[in-house]
N, C-alpha and C. Protein backbone atom coordinates (compact mmCIF):
# COMPACT_ATOMS: atom_id res chain seq x y z
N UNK A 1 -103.92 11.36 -11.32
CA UNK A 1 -103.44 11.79 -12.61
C UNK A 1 -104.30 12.92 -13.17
N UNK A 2 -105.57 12.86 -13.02
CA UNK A 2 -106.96 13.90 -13.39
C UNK A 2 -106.21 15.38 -12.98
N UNK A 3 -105.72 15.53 -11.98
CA UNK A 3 -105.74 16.85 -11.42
C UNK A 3 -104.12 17.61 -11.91
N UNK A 4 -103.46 17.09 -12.19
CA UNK A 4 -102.10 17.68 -13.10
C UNK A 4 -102.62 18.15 -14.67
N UNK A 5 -103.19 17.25 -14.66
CA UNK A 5 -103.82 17.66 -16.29
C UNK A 5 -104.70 18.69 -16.21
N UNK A 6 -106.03 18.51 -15.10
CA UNK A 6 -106.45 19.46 -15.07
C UNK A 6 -106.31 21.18 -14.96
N UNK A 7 -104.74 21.45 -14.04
CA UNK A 7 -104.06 21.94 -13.95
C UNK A 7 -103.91 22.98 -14.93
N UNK A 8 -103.22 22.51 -15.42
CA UNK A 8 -102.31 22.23 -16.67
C UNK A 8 -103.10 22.65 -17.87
N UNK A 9 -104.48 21.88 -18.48
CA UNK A 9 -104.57 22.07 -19.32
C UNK A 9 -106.37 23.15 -19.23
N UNK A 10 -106.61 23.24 -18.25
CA UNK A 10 -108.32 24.09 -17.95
C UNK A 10 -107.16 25.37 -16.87
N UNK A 11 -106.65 25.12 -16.32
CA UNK A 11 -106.40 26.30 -15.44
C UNK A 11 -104.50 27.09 -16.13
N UNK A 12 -104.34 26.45 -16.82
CA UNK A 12 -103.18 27.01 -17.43
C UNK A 12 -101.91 26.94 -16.89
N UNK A 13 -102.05 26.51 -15.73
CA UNK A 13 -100.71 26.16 -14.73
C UNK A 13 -99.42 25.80 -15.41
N UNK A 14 -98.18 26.28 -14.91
CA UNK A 14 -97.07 26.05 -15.81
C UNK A 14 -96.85 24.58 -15.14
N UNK A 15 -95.69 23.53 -15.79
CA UNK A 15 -95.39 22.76 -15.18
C UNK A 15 -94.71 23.06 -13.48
N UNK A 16 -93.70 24.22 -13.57
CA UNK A 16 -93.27 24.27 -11.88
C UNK A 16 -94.16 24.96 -11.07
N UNK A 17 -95.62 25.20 -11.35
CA UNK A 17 -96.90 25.44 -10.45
C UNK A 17 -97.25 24.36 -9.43
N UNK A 18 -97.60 23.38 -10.92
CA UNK A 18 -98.17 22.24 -10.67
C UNK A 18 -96.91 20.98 -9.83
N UNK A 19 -96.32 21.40 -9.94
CA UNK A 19 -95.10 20.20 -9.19
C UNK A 19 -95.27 20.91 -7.85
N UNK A 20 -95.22 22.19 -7.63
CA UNK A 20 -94.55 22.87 -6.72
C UNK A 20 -96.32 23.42 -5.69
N UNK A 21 -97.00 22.97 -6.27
CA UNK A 21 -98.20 22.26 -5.69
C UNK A 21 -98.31 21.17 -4.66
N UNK A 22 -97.98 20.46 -6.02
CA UNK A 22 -98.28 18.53 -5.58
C UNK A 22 -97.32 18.56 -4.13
N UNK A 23 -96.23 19.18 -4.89
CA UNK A 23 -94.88 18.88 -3.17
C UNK A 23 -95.29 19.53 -2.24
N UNK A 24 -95.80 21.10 -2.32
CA UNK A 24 -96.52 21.52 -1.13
C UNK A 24 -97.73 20.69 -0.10
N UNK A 25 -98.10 20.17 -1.19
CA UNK A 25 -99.41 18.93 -0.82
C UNK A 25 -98.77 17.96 0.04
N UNK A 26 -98.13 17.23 -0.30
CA UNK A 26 -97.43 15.97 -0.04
C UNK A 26 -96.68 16.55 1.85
N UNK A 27 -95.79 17.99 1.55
CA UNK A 27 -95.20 17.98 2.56
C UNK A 27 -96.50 18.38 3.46
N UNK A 28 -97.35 19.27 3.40
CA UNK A 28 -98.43 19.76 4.02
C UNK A 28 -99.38 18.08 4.80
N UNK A 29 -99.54 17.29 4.05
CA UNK A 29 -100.06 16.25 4.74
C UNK A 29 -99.48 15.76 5.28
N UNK A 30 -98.64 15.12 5.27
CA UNK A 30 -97.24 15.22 6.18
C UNK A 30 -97.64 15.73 7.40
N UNK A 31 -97.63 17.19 7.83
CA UNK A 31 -97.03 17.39 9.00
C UNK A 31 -98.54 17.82 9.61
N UNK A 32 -99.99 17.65 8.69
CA UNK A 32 -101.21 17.81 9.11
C UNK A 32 -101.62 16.21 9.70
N UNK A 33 -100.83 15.31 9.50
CA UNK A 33 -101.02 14.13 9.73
C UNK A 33 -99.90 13.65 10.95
N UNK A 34 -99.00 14.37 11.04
CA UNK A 34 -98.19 14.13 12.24
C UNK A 34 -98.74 15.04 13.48
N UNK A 35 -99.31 15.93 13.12
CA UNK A 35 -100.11 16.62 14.03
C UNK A 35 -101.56 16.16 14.61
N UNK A 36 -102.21 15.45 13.64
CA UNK A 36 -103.32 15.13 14.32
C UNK A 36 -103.28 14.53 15.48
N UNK A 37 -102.89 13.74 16.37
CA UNK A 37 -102.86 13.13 17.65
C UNK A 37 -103.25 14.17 18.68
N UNK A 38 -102.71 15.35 18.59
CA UNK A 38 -102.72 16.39 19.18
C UNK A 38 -103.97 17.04 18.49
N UNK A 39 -104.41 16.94 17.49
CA UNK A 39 -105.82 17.76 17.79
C UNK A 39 -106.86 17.27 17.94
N UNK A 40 -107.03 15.60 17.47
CA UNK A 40 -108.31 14.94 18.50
C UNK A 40 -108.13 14.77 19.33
N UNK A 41 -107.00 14.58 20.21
CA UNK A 41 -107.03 14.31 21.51
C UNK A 41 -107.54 15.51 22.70
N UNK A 42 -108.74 14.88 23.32
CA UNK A 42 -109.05 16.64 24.25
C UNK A 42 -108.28 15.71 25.65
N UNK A 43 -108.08 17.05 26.32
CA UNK A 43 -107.77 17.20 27.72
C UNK A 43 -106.01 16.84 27.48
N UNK A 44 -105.68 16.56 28.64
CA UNK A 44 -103.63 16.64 29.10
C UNK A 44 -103.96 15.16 28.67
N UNK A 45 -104.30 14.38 29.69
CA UNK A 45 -104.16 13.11 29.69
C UNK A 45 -105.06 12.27 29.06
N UNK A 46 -105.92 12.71 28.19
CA UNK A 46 -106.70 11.95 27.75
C UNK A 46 -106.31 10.82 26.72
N UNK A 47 -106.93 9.79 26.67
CA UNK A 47 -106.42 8.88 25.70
C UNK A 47 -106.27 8.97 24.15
N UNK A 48 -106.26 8.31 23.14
CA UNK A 48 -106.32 8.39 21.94
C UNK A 48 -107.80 8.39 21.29
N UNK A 49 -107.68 8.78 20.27
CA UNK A 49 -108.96 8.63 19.61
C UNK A 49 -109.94 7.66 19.28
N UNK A 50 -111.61 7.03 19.40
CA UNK A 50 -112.45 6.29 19.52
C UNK A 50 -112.73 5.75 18.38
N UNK A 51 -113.86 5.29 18.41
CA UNK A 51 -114.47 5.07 16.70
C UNK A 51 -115.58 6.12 16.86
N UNK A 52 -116.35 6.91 17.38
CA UNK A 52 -116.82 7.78 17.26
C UNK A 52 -115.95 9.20 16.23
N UNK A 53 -115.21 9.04 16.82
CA UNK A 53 -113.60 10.51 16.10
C UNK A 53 -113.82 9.94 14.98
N UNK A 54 -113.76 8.63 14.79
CA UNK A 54 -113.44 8.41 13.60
C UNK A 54 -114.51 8.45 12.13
N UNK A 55 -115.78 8.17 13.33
CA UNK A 55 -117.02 7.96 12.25
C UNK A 55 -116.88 9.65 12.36
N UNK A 56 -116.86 10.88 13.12
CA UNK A 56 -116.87 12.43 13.05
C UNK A 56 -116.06 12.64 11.76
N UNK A 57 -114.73 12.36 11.85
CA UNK A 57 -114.04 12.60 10.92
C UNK A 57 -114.35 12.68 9.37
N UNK A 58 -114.89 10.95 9.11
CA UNK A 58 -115.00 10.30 8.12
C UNK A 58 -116.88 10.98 7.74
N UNK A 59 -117.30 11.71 8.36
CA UNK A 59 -118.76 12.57 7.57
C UNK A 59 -117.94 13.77 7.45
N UNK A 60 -116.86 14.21 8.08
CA UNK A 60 -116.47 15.63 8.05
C UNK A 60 -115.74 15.53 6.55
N UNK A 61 -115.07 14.71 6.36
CA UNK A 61 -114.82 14.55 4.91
C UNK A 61 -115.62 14.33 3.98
N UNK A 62 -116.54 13.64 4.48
CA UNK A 62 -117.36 13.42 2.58
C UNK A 62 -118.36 14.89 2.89
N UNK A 63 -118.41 15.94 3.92
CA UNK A 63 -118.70 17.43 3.24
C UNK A 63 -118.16 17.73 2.03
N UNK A 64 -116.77 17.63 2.34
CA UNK A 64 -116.03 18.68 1.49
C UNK A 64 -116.01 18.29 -0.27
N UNK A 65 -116.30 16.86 -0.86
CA UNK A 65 -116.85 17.11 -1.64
C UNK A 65 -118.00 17.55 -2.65
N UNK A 66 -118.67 16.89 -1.40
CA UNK A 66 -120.48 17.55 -1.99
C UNK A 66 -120.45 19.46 -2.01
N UNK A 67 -119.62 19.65 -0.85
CA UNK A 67 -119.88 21.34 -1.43
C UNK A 67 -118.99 21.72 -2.52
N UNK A 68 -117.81 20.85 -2.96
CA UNK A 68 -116.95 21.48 -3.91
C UNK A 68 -118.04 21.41 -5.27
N UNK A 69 -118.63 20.01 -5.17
CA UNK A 69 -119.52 19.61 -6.34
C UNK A 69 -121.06 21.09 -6.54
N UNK A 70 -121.38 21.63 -5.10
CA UNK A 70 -122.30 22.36 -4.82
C UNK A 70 -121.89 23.47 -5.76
N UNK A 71 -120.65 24.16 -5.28
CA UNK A 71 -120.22 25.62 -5.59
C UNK A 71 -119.83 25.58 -6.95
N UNK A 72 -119.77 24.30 -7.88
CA UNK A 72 -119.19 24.35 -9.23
C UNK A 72 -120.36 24.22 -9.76
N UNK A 73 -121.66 24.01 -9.47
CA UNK A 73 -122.93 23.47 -10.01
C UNK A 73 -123.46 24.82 -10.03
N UNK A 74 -123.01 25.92 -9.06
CA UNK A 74 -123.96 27.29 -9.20
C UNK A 74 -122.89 27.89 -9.72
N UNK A 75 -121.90 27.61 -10.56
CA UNK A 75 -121.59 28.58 -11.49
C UNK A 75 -120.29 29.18 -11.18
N UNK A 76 -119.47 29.25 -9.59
CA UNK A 76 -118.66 29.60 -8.88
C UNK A 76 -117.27 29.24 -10.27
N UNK A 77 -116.08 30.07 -9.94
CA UNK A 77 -115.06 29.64 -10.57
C UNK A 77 -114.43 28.43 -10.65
N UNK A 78 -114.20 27.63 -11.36
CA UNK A 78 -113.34 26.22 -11.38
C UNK A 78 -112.27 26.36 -10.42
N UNK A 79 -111.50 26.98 -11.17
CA UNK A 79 -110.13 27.04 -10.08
C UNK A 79 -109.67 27.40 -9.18
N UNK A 80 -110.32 28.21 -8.17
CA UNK A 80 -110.40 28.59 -7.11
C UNK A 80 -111.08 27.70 -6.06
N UNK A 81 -112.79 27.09 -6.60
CA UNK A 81 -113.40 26.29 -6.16
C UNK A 81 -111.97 24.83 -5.53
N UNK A 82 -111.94 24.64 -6.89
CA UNK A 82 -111.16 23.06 -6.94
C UNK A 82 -109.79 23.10 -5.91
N UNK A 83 -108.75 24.90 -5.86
CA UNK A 83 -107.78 24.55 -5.38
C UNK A 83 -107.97 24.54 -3.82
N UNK A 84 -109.10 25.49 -3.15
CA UNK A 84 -109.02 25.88 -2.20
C UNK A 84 -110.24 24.43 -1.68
N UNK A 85 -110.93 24.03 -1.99
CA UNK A 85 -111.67 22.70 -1.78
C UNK A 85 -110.41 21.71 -1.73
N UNK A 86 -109.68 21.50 -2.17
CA UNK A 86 -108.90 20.31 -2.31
C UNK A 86 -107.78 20.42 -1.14
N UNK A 87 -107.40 21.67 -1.36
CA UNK A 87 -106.49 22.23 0.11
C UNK A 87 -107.18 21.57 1.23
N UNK A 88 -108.45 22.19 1.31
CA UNK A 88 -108.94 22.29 3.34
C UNK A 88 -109.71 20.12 2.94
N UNK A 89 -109.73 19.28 1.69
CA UNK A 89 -110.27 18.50 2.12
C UNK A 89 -108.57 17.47 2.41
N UNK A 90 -107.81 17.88 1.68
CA UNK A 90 -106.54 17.51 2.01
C UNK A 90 -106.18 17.22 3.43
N UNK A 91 -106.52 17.78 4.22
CA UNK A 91 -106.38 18.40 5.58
C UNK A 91 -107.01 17.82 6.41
N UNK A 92 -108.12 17.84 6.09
CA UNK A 92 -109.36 16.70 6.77
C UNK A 92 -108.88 15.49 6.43
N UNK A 93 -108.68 15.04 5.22
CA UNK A 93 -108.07 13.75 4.99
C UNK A 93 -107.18 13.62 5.84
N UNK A 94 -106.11 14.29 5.96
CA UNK A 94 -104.42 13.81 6.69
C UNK A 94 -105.34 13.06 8.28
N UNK A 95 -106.14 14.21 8.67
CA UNK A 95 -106.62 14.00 10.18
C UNK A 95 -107.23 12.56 10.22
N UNK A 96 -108.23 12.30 9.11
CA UNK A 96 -109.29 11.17 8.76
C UNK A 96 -108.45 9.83 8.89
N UNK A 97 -107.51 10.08 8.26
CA UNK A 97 -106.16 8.72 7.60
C UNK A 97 -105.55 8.54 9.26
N UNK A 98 -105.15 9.66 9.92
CA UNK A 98 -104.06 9.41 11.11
C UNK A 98 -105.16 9.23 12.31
N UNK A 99 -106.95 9.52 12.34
CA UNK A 99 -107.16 8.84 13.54
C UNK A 99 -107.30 7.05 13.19
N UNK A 100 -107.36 6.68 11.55
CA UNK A 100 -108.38 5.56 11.03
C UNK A 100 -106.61 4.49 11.58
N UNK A 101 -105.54 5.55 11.59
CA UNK A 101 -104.22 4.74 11.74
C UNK A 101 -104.01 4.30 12.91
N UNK A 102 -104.58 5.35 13.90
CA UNK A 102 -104.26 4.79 15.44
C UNK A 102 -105.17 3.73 15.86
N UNK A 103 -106.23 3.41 15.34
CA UNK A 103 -106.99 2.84 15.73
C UNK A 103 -106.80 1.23 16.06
C-alpha cells in the first residue's frame, strides 16, 4: 500500500502512472518468474536448482535493499533511486520466489 501513495503523493504520479506501473510489475514478474528455470539452470541437461542457488539468490536479494537504503542516505534522488531499485529487486525476487518454488 506504502508505494502507490508514495507515488502519488512525494513523486506526483498521476493515478494511470501508478496503475500502469503496478500492471507492468505484476506482468513483468510473471514472465521473469516463468523464465527463471532457464536461467539457473547451467548446461543442456543439467538438473534443477540446489539449496546453494537458493541461499545465492536469497543474499543476491537482500543487496538490493541495503543499496537502495545506501543511495537515498547520500542524498541521490528519491524517485529514480526507489523506481529503478524496485524494478531490478523485482526481478531478483521473481528468480528468488521460482528457485525457493522448485525446490
Amino acid at each position: 500500500m506504502g508505494l502507490p501513495v508514495f507515488l502519488v503523493a512525494v513523486l506526483e504520479w498521476r493515478f494511470m502512472q501508478v496503475g500502469g506501473f503496478l500492471a507492468l510489475w505484476v506482468i513483468g514478474y510473471g514472465l521473469v518468474q516463468a523464465a527463471a528455470p532457464k536461467l539457473v539452470r547451467r548446461g543442456r541437461h543439467a538438473q534443477g536448482p540446489g539449496g546453494g542457488t537458493a541461499r545465492l539468490w536469497a543474499f543476491v536479494l537482500a543487496l538490493f535493499p541495503a543499496t537502495i537504503a545506501i543511495a537515498l542516505q547520500q542524498g541521490l534522488p528519491p524517485g529514480p533511486v526507489l523506481v529503478v531499485g524496485l524494478i531490478l529487486f523485482g526481478i531478483v525476487f521473481a528468480i528468488n520466489s521460482a528457485v525457493h518454488s522448485y525446490e
